[in-house]
PDB file of N, CA and C in Angstrom:
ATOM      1  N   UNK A   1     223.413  19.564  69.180  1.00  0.00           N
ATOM      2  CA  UNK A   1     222.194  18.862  68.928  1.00  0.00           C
ATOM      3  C   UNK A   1     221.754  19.139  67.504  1.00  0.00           C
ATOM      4  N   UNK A   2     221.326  18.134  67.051  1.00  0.00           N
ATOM      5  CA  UNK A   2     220.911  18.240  65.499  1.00  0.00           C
ATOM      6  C   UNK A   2     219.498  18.613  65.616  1.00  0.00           C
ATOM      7  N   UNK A   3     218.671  17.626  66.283  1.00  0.00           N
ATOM      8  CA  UNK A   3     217.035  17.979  66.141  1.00  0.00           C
ATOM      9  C   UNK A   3     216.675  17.450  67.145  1.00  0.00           C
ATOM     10  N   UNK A   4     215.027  17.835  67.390  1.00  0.00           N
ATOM     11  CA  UNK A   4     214.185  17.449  68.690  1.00  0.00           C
ATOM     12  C   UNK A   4     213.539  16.760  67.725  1.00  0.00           C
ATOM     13  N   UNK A   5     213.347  15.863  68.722  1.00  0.00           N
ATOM     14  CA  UNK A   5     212.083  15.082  68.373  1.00  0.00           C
ATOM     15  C   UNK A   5     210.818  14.720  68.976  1.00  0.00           C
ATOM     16  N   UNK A   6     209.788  15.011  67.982  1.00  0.00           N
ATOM     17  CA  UNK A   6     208.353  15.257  69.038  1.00  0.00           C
ATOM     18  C   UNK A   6     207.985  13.660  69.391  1.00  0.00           C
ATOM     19  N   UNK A   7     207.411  13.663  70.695  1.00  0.00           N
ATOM     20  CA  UNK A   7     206.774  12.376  71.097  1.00  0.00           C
ATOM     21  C   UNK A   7     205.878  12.621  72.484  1.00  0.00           C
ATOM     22  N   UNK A   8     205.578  12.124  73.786  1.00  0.00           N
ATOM     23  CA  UNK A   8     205.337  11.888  75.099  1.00  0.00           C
ATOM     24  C   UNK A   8     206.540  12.767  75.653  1.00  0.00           C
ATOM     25  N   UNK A   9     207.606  11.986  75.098  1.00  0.00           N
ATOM     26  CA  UNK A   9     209.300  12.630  76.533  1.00  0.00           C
ATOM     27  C   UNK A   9     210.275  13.182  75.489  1.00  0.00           C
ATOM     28  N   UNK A  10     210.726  14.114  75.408  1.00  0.00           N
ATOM     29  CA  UNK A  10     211.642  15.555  75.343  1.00  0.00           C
ATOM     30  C   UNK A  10     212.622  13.884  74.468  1.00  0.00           C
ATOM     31  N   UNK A  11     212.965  14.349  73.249  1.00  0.00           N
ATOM     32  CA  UNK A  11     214.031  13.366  72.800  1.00  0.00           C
ATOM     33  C   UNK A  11     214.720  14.397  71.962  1.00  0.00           C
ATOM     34  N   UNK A  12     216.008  13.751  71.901  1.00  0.00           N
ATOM     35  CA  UNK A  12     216.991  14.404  70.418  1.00  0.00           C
ATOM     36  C   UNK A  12     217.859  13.770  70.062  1.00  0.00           C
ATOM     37  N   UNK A  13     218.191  14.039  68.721  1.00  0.00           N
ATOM     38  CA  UNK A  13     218.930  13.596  67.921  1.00  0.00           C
ATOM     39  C   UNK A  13     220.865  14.200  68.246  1.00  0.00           C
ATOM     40  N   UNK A  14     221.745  13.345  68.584  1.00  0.00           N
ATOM     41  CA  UNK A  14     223.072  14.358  68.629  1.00  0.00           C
ATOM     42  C   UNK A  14     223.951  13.790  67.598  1.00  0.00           C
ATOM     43  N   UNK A  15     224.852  14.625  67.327  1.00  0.00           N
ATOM     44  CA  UNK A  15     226.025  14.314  66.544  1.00  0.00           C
ATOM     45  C   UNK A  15     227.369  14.335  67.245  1.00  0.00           C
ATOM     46  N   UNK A  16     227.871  12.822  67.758  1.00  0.00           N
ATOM     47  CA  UNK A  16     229.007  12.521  68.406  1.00  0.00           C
ATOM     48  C   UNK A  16     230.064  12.014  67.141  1.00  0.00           C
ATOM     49  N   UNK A  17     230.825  12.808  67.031  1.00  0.00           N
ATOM     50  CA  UNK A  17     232.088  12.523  66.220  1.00  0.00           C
ATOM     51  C   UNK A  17     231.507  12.014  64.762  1.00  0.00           C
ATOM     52  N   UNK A  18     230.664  12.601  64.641  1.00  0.00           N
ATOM     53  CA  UNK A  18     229.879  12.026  63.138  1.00  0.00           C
ATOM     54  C   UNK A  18     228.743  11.241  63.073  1.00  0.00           C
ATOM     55  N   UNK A  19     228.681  10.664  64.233  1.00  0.00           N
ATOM     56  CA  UNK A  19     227.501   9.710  64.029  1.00  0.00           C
ATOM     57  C   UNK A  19     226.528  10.521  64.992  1.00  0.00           C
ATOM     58  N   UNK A  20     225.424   9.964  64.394  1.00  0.00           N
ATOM     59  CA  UNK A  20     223.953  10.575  65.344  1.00  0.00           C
ATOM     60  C   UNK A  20     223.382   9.511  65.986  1.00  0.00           C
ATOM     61  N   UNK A  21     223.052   9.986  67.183  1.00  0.00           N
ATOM     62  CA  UNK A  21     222.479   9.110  68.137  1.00  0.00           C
ATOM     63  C   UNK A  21     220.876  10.304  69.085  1.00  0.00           C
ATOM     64  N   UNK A  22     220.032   9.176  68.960  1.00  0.00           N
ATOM     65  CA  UNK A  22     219.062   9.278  69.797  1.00  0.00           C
ATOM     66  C   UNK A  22     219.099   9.394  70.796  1.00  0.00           C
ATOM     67  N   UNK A  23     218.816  10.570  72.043  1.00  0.00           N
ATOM     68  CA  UNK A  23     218.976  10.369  73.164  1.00  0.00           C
ATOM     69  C   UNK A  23     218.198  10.997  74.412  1.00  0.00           C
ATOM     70  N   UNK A  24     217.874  11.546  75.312  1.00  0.00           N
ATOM     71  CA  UNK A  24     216.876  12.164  75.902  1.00  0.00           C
ATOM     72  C   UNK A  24     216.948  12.989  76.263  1.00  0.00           C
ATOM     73  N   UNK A  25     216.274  13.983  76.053  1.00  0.00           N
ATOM     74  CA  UNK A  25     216.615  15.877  76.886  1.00  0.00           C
ATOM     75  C   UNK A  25     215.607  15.982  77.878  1.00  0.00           C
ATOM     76  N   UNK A  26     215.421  15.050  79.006  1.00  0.00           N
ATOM     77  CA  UNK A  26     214.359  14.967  79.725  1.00  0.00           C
ATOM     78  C   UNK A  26     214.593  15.810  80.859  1.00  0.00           C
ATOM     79  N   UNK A  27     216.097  16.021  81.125  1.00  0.00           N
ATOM     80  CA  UNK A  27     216.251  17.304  81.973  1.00  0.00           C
ATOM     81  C   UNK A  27     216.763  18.073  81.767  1.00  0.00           C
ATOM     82  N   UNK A  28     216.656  18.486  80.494  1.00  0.00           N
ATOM     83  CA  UNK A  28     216.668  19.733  79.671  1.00  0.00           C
ATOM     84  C   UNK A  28     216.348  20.154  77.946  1.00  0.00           C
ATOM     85  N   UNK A  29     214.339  20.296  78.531  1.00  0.00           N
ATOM     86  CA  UNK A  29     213.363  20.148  77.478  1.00  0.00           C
ATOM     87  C   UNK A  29     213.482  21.894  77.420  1.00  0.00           C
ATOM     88  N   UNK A  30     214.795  22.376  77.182  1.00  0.00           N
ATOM     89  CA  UNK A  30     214.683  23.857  76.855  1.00  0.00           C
ATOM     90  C   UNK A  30     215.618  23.821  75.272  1.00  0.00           C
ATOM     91  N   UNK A  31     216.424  22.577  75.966  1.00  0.00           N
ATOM     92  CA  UNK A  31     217.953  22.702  75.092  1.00  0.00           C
ATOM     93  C   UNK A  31     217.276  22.803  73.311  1.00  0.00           C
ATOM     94  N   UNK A  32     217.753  23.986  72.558  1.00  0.00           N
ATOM     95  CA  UNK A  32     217.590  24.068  71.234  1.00  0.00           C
ATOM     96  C   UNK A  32     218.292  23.304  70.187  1.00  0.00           C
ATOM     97  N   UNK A  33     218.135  23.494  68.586  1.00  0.00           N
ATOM     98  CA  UNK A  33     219.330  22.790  67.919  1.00  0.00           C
ATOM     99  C   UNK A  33     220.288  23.774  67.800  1.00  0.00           C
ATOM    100  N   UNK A  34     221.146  22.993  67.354  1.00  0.00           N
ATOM    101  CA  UNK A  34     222.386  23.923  67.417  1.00  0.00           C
ATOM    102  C   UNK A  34     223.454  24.225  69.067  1.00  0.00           C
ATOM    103  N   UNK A  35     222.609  23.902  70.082  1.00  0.00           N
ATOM    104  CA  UNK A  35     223.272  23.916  71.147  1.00  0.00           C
ATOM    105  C   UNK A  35     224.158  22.279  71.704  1.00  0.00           C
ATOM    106  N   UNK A  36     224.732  22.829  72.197  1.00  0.00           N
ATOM    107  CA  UNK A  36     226.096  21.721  72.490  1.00  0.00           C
ATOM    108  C   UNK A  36     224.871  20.988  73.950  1.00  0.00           C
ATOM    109  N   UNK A  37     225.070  19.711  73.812  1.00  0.00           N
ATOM    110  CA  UNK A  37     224.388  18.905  75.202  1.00  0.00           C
ATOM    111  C   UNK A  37     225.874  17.943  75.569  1.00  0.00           C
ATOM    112  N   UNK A  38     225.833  17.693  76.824  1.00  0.00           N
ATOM    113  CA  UNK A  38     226.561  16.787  77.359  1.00  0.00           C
ATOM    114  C   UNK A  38     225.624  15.375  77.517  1.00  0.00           C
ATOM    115  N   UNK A  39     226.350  14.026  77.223  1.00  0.00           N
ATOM    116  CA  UNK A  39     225.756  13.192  76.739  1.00  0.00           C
ATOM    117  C   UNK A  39     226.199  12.136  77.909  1.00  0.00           C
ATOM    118  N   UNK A  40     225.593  11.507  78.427  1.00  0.00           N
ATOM    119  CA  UNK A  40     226.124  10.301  79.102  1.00  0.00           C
ATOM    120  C   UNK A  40     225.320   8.630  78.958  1.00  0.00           C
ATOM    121  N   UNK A  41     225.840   7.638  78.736  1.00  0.00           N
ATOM    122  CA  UNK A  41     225.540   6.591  78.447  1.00  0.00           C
ATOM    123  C   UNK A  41     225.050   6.438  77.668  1.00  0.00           C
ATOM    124  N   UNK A  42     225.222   6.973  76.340  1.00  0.00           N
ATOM    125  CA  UNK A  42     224.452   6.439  75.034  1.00  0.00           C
ATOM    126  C   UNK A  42     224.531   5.577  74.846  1.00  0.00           C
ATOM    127  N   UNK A  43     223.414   4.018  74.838  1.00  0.00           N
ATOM    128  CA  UNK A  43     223.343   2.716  74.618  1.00  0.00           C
ATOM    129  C   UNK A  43     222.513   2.416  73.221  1.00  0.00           C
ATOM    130  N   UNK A  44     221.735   3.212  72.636  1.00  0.00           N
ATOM    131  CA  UNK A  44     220.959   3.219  72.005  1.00  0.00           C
ATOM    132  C   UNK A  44     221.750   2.922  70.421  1.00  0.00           C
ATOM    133  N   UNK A  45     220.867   2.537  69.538  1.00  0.00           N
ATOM    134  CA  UNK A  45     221.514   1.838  67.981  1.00  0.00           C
ATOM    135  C   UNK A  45     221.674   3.031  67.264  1.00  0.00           C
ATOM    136  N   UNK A  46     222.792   3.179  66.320  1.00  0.00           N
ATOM    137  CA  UNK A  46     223.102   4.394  65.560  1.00  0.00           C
ATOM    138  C   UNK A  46     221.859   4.895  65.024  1.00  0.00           C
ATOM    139  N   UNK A  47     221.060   5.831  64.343  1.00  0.00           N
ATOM    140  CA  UNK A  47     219.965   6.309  64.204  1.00  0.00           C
ATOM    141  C   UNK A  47     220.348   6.201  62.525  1.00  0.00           C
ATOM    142  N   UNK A  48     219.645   5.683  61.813  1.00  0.00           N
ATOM    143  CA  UNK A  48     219.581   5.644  60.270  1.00  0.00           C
ATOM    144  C   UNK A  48     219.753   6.492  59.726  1.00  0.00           C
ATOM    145  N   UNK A  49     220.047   6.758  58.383  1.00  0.00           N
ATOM    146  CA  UNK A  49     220.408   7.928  57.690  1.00  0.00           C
ATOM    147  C   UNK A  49     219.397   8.065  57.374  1.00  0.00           C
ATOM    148  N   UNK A  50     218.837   9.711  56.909  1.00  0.00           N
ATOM    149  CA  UNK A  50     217.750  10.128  55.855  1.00  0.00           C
ATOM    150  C   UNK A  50     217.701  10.176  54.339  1.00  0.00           C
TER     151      UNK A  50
END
């Protein structure tokens, strides 16, 4: 996981094979950065560069 992101619902940022994608840590609003998440159905649009 790259970063959390603050909002209403537990979100984060991951890095799959280079690209970052937005996605939800809604059942697991513990997970830190730097920790590995298992990801399933990422549908969401690549997340822009900074």
């Amino acid at each position: 996981m790259v970063e959390v992101l603050e909002g209403p619902l537990p979100m984060a940022v991951v890095d799959m094979a280079g690209e970052q994608r937005t996605c939800s840590a809604m059942y697991v609003p513990e997970v830190q950065v730097g920790q590995y998440v298992l990801v399933q159905r990422v549908q969401l649009a690549p997340r822009e560069p900074r």
